[in-house]
C-alpha atoms as a PDB file:
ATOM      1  CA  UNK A   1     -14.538  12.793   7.570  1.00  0.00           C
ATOM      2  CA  UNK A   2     -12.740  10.973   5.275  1.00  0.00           C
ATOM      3  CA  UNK A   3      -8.761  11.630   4.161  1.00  0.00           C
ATOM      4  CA  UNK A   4      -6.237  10.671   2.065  1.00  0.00           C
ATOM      5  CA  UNK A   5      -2.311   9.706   2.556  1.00  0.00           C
ATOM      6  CA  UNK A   6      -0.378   8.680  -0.566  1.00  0.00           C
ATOM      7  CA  UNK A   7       3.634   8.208  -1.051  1.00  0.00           C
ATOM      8  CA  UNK A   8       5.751   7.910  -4.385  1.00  0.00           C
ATOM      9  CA  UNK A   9       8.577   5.612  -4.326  1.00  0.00           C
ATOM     10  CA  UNK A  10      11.290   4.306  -6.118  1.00  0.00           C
ATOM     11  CA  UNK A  11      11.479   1.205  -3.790  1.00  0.00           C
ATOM     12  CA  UNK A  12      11.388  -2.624  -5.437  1.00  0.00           C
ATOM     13  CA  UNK A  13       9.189  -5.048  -3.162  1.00  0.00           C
ATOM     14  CA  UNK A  14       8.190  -8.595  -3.424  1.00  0.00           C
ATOM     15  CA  UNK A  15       4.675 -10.086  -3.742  1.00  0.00           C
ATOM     16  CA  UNK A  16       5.071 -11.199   0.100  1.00  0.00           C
ATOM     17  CA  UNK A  17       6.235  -7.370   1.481  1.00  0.00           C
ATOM     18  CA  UNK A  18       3.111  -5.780  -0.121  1.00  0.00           C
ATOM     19  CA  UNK A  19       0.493  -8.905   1.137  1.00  0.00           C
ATOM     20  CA  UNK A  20       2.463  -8.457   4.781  1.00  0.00           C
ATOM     21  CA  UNK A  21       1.394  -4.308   4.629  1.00  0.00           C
ATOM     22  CA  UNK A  22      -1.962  -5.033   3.626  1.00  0.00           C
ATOM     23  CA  UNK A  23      -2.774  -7.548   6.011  1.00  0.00           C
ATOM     24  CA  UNK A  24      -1.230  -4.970   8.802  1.00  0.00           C
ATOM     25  CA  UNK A  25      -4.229  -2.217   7.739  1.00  0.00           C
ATOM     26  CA  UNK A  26      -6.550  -4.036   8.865  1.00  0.00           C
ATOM     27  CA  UNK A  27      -5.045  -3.397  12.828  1.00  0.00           C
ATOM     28  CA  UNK A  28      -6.543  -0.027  14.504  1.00  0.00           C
ATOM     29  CA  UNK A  29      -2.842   1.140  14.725  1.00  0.00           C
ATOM     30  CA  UNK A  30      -2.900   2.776  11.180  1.00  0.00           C
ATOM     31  CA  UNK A  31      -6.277   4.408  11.492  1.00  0.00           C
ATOM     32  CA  UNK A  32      -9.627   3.048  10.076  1.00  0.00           C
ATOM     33  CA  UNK A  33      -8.766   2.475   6.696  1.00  0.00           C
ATOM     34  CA  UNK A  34     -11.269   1.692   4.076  1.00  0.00           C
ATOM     35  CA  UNK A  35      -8.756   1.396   0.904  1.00  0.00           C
ATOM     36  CA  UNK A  36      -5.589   1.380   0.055  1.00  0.00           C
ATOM     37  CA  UNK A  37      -4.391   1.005  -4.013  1.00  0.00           C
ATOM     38  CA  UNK A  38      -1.099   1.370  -5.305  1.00  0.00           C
ATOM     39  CA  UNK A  39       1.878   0.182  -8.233  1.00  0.00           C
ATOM     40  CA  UNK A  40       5.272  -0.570  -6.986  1.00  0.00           C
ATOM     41  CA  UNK A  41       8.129  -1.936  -8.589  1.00  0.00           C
ATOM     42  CA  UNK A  42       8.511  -5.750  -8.116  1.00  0.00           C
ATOM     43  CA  UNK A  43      11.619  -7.183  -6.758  1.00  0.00           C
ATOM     44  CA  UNK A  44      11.721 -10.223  -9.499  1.00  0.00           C
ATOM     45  CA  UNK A  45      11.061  -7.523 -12.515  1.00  0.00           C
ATOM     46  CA  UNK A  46       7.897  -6.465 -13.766  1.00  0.00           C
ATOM     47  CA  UNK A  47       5.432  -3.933 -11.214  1.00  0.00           C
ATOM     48  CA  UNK A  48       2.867  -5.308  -8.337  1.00  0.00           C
ATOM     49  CA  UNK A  49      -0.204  -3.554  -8.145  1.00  0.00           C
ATOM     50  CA  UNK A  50      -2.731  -3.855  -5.248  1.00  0.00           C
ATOM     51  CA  UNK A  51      -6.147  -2.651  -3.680  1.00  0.00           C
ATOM     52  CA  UNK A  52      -7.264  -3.503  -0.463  1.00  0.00           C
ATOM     53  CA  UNK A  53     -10.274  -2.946   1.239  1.00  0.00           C
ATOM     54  CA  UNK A  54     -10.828  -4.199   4.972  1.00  0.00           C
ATOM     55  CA  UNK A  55     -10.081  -7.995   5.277  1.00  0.00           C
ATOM     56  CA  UNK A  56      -9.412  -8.266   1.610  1.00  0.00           C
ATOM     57  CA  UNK A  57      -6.503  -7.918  -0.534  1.00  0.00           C
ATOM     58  CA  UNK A  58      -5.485  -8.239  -3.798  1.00  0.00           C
ATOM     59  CA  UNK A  59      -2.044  -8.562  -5.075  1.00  0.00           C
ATOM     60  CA  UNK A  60      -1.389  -8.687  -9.219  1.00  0.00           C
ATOM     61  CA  UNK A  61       1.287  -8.195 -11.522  1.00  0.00           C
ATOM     62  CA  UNK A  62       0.576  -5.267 -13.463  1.00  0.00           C
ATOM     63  CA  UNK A  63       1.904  -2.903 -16.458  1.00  0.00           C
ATOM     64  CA  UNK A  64       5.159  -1.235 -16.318  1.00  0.00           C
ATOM     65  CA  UNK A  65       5.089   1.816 -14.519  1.00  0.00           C
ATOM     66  CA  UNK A  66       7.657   5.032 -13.772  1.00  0.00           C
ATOM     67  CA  UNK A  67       7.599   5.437 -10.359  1.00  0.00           C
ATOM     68  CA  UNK A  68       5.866   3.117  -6.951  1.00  0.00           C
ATOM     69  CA  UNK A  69       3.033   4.910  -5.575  1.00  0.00           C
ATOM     70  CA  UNK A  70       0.558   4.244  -2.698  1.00  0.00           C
ATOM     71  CA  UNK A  71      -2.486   5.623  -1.556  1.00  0.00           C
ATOM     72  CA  UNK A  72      -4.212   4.846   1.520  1.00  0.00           C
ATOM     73  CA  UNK A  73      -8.173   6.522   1.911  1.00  0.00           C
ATOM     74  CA  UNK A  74      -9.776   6.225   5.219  1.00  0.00           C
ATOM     75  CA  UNK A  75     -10.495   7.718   8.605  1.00  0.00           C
ATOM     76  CA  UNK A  76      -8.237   9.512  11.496  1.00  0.00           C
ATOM     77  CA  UNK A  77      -5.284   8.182  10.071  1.00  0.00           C
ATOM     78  CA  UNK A  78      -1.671   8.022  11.590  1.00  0.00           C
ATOM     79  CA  UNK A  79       0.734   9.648   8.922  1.00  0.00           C
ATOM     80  CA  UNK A  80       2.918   8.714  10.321  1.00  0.00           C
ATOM     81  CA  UNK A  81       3.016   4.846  11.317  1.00  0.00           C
ATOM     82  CA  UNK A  82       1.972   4.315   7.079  1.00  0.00           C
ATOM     83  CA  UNK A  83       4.858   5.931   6.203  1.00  0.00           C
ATOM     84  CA  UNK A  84       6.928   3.447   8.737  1.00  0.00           C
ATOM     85  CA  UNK A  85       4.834   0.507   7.280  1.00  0.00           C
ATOM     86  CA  UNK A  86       5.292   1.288   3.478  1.00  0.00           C
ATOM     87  CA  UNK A  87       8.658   2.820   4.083  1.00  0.00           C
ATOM     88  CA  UNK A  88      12.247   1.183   2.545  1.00  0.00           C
END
């Protein structure tokens, strides 16, 4: 069975932070996780947005948004070390 984990936050992050968290879903640690989306506010202006399915990731500048959100979809996932790995 398949769930869902998703965060809002007001955090800034750089191109590099959210291609480092991306990369790290693809280790058994977090769960099996099939994809991952999300908008966060980008550390040199503008917003980052990014999907993610296993060994691939994309990482874009995207249009303004009002708050950072993630959302991660997948299998037996720990709550728990996401939050850690997304967490500011």
């Amino acid at each position: 069975m398949f769930t869902s984990w998703g965060l809002e936050t007001p955090a800034v992050y750089t191109k590099e932070e959210i291609a480092h968290i991306l990369a790290e879903l693809d280790k058994e640690e977090y769960g099996m996780v099939l994809r991952a989306k999300g908008m966060v506010a980008g550390a040199e202006g503008g917003w980052i947005y990014f999907d993610y399915v296993p060994e691939e990731s994309n990482v874009r500048d995207g249009k303004p948004g009002v708050t950072g959100k993630f959302c991660v979809i997948g299998s037996q996932l720990k709550e728990e070390k996401l939050a850690a790995l997304f967490g500011k």
